[in-house]
C-alpha atoms as a PDB file:
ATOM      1  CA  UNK A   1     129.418 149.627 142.007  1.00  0.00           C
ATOM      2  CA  UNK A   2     128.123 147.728 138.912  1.00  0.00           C
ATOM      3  CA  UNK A   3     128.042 149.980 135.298  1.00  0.00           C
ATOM      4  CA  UNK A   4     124.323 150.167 135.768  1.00  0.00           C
ATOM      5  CA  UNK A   5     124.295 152.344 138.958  1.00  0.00           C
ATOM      6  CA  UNK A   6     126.911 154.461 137.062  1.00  0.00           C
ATOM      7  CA  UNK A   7     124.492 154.959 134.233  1.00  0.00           C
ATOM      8  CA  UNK A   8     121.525 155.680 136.159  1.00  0.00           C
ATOM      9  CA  UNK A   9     123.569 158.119 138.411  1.00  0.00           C
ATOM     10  CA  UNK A  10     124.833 160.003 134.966  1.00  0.00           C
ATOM     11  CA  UNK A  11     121.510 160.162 133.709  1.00  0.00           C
ATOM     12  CA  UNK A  12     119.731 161.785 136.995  1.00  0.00           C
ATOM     13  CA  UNK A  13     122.983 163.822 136.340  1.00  0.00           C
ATOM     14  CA  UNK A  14     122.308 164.211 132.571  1.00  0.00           C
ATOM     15  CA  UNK A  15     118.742 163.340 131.516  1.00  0.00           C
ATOM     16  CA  UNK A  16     118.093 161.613 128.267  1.00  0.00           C
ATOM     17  CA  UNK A  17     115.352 163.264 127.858  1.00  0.00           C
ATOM     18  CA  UNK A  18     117.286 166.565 127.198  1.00  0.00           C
ATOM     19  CA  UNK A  19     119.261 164.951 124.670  1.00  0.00           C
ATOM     20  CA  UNK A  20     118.530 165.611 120.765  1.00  0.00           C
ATOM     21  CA  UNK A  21     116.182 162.905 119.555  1.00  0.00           C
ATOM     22  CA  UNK A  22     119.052 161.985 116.676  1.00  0.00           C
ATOM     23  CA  UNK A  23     121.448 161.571 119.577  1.00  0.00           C
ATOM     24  CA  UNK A  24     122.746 158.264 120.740  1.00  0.00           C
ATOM     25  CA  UNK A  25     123.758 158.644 124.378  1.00  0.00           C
ATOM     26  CA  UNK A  26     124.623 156.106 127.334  1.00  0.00           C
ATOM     27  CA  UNK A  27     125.884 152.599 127.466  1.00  0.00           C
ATOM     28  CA  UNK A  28     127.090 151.624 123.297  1.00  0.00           C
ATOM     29  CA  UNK A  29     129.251 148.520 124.793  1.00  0.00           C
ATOM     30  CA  UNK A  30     129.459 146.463 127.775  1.00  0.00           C
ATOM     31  CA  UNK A  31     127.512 144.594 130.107  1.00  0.00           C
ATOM     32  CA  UNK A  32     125.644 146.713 132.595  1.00  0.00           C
ATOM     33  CA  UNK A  33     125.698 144.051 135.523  1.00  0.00           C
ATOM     34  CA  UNK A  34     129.572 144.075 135.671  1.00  0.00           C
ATOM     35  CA  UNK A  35     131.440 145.524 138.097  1.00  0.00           C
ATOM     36  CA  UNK A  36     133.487 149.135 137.836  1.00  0.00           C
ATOM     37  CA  UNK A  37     136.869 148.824 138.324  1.00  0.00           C
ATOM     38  CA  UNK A  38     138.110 152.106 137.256  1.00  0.00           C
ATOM     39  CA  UNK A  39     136.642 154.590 134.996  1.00  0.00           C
ATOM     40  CA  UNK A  40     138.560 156.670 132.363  1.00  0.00           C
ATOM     41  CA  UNK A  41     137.050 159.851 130.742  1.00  0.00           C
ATOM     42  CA  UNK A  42     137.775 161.370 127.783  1.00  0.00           C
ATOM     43  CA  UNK A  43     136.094 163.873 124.875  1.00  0.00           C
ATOM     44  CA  UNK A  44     136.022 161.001 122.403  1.00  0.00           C
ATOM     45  CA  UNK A  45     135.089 157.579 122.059  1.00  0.00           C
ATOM     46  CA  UNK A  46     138.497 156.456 119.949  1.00  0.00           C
ATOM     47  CA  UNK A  47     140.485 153.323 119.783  1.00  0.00           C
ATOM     48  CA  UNK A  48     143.710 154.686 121.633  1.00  0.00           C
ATOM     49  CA  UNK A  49     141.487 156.083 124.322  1.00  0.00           C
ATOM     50  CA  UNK A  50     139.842 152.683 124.814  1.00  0.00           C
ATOM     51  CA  UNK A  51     143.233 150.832 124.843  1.00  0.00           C
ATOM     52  CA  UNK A  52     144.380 154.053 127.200  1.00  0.00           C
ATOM     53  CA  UNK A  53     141.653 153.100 129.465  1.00  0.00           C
ATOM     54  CA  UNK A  54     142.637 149.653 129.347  1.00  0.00           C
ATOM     55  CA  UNK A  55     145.897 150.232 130.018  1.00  0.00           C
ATOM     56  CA  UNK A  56     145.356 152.197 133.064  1.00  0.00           C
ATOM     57  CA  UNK A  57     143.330 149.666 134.787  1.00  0.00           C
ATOM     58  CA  UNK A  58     139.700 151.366 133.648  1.00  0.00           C
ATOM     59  CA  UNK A  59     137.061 149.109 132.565  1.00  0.00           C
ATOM     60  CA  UNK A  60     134.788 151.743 131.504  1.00  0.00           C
ATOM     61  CA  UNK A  61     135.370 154.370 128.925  1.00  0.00           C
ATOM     62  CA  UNK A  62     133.197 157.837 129.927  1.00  0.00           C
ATOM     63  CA  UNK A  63     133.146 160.381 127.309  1.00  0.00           C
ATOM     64  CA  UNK A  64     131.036 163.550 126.013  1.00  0.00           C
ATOM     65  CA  UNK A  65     130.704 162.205 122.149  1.00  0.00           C
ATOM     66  CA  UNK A  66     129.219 158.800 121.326  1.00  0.00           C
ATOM     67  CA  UNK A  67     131.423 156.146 119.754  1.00  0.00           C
ATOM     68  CA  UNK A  68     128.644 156.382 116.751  1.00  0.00           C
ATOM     69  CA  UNK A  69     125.474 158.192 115.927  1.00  0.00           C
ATOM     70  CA  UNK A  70     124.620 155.511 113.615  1.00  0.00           C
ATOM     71  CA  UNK A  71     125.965 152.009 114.002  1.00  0.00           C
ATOM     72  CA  UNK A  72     128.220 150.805 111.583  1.00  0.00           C
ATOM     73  CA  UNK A  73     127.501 147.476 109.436  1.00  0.00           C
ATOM     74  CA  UNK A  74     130.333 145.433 111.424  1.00  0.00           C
ATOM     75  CA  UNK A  75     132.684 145.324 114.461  1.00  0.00           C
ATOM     76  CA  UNK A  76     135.921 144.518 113.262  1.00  0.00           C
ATOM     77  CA  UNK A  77     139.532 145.138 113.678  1.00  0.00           C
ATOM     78  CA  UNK A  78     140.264 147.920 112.000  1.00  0.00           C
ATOM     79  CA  UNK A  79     140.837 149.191 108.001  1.00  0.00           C
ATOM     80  CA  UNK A  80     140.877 151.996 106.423  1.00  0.00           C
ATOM     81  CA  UNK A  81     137.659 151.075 104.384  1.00  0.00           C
ATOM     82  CA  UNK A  82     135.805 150.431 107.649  1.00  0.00           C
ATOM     83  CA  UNK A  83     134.383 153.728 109.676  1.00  0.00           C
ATOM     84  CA  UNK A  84     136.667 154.057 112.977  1.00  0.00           C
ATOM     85  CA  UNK A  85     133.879 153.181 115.194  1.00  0.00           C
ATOM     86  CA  UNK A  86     133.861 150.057 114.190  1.00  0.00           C
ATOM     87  CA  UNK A  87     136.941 148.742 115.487  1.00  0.00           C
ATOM     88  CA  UNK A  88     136.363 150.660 118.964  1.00  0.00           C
ATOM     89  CA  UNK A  89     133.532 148.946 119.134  1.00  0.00           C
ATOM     90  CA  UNK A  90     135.232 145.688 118.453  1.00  0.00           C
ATOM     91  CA  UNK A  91     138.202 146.290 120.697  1.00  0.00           C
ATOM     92  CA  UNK A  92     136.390 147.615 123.403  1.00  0.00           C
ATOM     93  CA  UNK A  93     134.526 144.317 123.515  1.00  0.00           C
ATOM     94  CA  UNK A  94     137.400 142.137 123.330  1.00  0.00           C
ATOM     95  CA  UNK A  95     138.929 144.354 125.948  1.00  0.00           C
ATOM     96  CA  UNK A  96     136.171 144.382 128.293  1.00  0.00           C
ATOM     97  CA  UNK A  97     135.854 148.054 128.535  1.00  0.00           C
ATOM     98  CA  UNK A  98     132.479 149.530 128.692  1.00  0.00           C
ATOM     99  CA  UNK A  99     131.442 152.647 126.980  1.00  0.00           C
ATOM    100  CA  UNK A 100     129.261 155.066 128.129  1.00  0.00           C
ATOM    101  CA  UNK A 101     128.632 158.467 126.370  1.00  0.00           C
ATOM    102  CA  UNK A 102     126.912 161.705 127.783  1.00  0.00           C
ATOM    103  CA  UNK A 103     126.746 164.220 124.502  1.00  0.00           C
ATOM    104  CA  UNK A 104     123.950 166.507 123.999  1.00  0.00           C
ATOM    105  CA  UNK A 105     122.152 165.924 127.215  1.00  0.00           C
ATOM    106  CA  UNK A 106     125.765 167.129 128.705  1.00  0.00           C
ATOM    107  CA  UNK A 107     125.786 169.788 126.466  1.00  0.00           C
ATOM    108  CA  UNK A 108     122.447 171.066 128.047  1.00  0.00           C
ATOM    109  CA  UNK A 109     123.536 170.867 131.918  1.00  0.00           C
ATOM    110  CA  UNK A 110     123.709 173.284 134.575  1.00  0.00           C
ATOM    111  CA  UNK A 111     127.474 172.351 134.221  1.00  0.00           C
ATOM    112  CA  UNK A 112     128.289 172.632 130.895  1.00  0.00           C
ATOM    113  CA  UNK A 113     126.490 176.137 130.955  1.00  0.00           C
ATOM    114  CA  UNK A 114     128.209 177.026 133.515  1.00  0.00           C
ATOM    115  CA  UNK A 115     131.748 176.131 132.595  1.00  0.00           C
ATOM    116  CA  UNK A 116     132.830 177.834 129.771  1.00  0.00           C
ATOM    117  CA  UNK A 117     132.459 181.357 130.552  1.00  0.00           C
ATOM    118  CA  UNK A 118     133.987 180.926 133.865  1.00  0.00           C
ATOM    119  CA  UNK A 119     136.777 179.655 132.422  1.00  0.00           C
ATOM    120  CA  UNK A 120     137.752 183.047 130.470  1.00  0.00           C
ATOM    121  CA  UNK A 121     136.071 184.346 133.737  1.00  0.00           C
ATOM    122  CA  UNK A 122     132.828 185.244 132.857  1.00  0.00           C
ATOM    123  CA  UNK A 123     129.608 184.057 134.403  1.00  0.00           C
ATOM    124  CA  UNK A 124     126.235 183.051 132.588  1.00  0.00           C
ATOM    125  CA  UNK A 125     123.129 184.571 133.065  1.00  0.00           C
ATOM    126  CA  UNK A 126     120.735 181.841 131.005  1.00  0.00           C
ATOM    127  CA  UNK A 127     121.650 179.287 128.190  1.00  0.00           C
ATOM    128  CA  UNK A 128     121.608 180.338 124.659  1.00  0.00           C
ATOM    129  CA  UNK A 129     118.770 177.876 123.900  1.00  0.00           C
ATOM    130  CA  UNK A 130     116.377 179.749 126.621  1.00  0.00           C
ATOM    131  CA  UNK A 131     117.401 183.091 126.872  1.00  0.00           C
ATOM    132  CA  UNK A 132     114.288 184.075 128.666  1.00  0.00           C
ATOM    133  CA  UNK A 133     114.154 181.567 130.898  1.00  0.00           C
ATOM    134  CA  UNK A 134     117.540 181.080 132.418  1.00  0.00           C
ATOM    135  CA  UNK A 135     115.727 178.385 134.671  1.00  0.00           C
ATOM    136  CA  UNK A 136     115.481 176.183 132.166  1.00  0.00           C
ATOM    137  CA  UNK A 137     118.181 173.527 130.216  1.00  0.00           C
ATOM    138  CA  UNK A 138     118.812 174.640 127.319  1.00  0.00           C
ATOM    139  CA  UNK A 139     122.329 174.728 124.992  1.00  0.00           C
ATOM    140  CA  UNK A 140     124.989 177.230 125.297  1.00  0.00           C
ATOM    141  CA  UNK A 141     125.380 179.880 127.418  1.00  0.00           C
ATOM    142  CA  UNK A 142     125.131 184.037 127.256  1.00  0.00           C
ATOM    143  CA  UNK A 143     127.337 186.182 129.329  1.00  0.00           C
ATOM    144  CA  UNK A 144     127.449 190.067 130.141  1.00  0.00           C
ATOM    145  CA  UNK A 145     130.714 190.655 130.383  1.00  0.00           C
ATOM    146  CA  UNK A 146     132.741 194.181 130.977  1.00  0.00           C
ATOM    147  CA  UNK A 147     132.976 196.019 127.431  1.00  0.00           C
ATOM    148  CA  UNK A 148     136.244 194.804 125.574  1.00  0.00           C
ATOM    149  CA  UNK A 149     136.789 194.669 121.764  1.00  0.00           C
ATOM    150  CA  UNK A 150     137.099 191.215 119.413  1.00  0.00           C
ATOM    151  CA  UNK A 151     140.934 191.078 119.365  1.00  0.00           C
ATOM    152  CA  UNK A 152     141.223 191.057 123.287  1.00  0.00           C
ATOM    153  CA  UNK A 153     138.458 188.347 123.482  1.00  0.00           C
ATOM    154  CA  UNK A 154     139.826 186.449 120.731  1.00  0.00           C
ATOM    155  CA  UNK A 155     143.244 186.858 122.334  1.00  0.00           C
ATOM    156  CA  UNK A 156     141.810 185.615 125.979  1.00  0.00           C
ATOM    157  CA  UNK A 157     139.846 182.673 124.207  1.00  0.00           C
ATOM    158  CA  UNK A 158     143.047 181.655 122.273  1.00  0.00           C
ATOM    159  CA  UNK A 159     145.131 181.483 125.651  1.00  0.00           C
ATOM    160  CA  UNK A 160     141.962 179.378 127.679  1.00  0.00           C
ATOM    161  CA  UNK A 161     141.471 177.047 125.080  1.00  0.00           C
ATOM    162  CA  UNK A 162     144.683 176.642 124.073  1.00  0.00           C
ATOM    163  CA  UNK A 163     144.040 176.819 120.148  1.00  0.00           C
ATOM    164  CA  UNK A 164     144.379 179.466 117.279  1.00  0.00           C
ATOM    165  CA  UNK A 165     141.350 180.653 116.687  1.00  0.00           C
ATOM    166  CA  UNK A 166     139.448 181.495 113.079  1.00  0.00           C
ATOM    167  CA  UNK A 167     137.699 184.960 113.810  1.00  0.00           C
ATOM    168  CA  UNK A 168     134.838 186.715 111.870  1.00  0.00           C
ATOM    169  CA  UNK A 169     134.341 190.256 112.638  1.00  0.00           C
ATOM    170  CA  UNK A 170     135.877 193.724 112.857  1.00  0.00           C
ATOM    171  CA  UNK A 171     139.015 193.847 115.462  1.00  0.00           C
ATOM    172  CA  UNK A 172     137.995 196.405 117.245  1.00  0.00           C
ATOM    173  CA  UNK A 173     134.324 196.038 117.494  1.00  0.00           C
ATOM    174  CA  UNK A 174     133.172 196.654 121.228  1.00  0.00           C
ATOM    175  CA  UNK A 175     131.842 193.533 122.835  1.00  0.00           C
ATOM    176  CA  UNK A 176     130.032 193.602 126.425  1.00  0.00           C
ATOM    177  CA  UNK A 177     127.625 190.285 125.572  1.00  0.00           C
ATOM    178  CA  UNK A 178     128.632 187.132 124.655  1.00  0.00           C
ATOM    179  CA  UNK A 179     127.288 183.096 123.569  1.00  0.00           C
ATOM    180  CA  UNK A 180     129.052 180.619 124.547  1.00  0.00           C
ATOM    181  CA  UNK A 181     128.769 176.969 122.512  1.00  0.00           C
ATOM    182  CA  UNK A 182     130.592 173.907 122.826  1.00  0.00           C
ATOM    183  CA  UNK A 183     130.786 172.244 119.438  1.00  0.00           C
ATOM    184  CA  UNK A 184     129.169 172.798 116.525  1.00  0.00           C
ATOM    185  CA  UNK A 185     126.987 176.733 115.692  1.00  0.00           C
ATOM    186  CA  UNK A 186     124.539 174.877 113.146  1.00  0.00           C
ATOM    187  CA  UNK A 187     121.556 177.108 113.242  1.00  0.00           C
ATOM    188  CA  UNK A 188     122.185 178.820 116.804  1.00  0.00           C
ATOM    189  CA  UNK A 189     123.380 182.299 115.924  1.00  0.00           C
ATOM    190  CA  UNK A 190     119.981 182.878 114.842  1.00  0.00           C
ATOM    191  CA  UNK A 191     119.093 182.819 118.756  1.00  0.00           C
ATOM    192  CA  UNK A 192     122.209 185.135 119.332  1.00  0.00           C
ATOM    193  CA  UNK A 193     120.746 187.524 117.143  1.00  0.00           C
ATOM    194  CA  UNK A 194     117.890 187.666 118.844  1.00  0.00           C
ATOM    195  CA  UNK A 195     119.277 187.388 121.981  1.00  0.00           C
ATOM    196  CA  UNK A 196     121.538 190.767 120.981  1.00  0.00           C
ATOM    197  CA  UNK A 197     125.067 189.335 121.860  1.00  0.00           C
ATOM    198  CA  UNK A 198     127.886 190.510 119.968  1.00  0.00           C
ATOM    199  CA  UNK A 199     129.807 187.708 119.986  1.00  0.00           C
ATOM    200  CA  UNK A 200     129.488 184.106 120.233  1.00  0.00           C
ATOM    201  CA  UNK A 201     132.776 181.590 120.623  1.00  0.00           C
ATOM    202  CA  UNK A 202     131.872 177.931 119.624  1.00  0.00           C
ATOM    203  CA  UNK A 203     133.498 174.779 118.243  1.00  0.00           C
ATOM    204  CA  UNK A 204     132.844 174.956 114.542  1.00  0.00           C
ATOM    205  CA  UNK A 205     130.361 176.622 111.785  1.00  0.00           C
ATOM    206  CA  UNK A 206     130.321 176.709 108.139  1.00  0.00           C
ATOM    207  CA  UNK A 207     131.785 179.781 105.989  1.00  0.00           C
ATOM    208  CA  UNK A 208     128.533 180.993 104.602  1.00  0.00           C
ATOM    209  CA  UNK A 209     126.867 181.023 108.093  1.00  0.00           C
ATOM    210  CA  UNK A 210     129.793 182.627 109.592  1.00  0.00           C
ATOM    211  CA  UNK A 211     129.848 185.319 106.574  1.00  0.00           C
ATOM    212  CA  UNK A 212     126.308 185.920 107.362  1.00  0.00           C
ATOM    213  CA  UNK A 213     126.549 186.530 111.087  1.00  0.00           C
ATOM    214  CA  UNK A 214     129.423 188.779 110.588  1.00  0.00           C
ATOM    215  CA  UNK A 215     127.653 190.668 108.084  1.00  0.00           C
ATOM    216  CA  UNK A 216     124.368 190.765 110.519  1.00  0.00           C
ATOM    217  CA  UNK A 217     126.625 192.426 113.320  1.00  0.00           C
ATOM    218  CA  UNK A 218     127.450 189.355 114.954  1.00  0.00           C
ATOM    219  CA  UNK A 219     131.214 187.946 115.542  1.00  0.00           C
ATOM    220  CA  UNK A 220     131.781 184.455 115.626  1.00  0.00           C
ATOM    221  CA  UNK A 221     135.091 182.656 117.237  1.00  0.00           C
ATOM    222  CA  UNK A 222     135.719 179.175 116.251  1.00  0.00           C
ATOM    223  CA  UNK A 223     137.695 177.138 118.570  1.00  0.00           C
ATOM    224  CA  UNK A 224     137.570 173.768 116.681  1.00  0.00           C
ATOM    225  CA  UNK A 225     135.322 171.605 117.733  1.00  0.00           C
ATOM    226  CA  UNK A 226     137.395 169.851 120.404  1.00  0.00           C
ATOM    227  CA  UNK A 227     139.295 172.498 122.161  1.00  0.00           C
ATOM    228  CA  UNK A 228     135.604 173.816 122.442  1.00  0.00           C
ATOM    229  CA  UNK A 229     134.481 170.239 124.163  1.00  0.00           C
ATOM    230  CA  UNK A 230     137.831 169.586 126.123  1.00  0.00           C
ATOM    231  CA  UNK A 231     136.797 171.076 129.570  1.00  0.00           C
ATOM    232  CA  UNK A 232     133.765 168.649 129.584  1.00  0.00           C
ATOM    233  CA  UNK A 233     136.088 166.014 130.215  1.00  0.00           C
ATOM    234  CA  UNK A 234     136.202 167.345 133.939  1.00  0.00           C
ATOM    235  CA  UNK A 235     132.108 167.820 134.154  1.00  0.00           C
ATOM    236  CA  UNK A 236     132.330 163.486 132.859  1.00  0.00           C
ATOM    237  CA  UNK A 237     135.271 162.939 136.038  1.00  0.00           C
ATOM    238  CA  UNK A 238     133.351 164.878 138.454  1.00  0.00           C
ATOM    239  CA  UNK A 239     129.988 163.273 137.886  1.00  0.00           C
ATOM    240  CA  UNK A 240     131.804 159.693 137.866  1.00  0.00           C
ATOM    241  CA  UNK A 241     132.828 160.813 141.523  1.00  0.00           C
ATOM    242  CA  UNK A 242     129.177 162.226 142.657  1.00  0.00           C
ATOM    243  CA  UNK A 243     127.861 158.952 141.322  1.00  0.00           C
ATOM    244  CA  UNK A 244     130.349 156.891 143.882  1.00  0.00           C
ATOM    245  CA  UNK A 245     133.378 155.705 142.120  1.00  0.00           C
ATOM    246  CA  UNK A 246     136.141 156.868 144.032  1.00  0.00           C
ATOM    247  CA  UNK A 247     138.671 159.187 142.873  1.00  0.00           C
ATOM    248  CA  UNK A 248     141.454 157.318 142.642  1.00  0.00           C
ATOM    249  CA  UNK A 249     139.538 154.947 140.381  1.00  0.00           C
ATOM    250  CA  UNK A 250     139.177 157.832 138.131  1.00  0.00           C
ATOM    251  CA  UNK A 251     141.144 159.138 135.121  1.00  0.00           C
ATOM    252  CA  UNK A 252     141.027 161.084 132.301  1.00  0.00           C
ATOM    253  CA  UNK A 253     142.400 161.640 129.314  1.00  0.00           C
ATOM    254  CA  UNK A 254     142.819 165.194 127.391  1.00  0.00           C
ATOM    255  CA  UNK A 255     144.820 166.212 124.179  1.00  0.00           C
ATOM    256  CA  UNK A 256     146.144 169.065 122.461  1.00  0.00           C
ATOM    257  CA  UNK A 257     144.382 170.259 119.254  1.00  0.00           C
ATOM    258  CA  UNK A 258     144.005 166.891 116.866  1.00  0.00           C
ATOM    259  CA  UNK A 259     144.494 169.546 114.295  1.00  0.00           C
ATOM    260  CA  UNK A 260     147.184 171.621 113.280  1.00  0.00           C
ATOM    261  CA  UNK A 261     147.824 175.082 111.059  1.00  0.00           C
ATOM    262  CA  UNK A 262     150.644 175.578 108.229  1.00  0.00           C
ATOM    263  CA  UNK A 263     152.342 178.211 108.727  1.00  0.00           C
END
């Protein structure tokens, strides 16, 4: 199987045409006529997870966020004046690892819709993006769940996502409809507003948005932006395997929070 069936499998999988126009998505290194030895997925595109996938016999690195959104001037070994990607890009080169990235047309799949409320067991009725048209791809996901109250769903999410979670909202306000989005809010809890949910967990927002939200009625959970993204690591694996590399020439690669709290 050559890199360039992979890619085309991943994007019947994961259109490009679903991803945001800003986005940069699919092959960033490598040549696609080689041949796949292994494949290693991971969230992120970083230099230990390209040496990782090196080490473990993987010539091609599969992750959910691109190894850049905008190139950087030079691939080089790397300094602390230089951006990170570019010494991934340089070492995956010199390495011979491939890198292939499936971000916000992932993020807009059937699977990644899917996934995170059935995880804290839960299971969508539509996307957050098209609430009124659950047929259609869209971002995020909304969920009628059985009525509970913030600090039980803030307690369930901090035990399925493995993280400490910042919460906006009263502790005991009754929750029966929930968002689900994997990364960052930006300008989405407008459409959970409309949408009426009471709650939406996500990745990441900024303090003025989530002040505002709270005071409009809704709560917002932030996971951090990675333990939000982690479980698509297992969406990248299981696509690799649909696409025909076998699954013992398959790994990935997950982490803990790259964050930590003081106490």
């Amino acid at each position: 199987m050559l890199v360039a069936n992979l890619l085309d499998a991943l994007f019947e999988a994961f259109p490009l045409d679903t991803a945001e126009p800003w986005d940069h998505v699919g092959l960033s290194v490598g040549d696609p006529s080689s041949s796949i030895v292994g494949v290693t997925c991971a969230l992120d595109a970083t230099l230990d997870n390209v040496r990782a996938a090196h080490e473990s016999g993987s010539n091609v690195l599969l992750t959910h966020h691109p190894v850049y959104i905008k190139a950087p001037d030079a691939f080089k070994p790397a300094e602390s004046l230089t951006p990170s990607s570019s010494s991934v890009v340089y070492e995956a080169a010199r390495l011979g690892v491939s890198i292939i990235s499936m971000h916000t047309n992932l993020d807009r799949s059937a699977a990644a819709r899917t996934l995170l409320p059935e995880l804290m067991g839960f299971t969508a009725s539509s996307s957050l993006e098209f609430v009124q048209q659950p047929d259609l791809l869209g971002l995020g996901a909304v969920a009628d769940i059985a009525e509970t109250n913030l600090v039980e769903l803030a307690s369930c999410a901090s035990r399925i996502f493995d993280t400490q979670p910042r919460v906006w909202g009263e502790p005991f306000h009754r929750i029966s409809r929930v968002a689900f989005l994997g990364g960052s809010l930006g300008d989405l809890g407008e459409l959970a507003l409309r949408a009426n949910v009471d709650a939406i967990i996500c990745g990441e927002a900024g303090y003025h948005i989530c002040q505002d939200l709270s005071i409009r009625g809704l709560d917002v959970l932030l996971l951090g932006h990675d333990r939000s993204e982690e479980p698509f690591v297992e969406i990248l694996a299981k696509a690799a395997q649909q696409a025909g590399v076998t699954p013992a020439s398959i790994a990935t690669i997950t982490h803990s929070a790259q964050w930590w709290t003081a106490k």
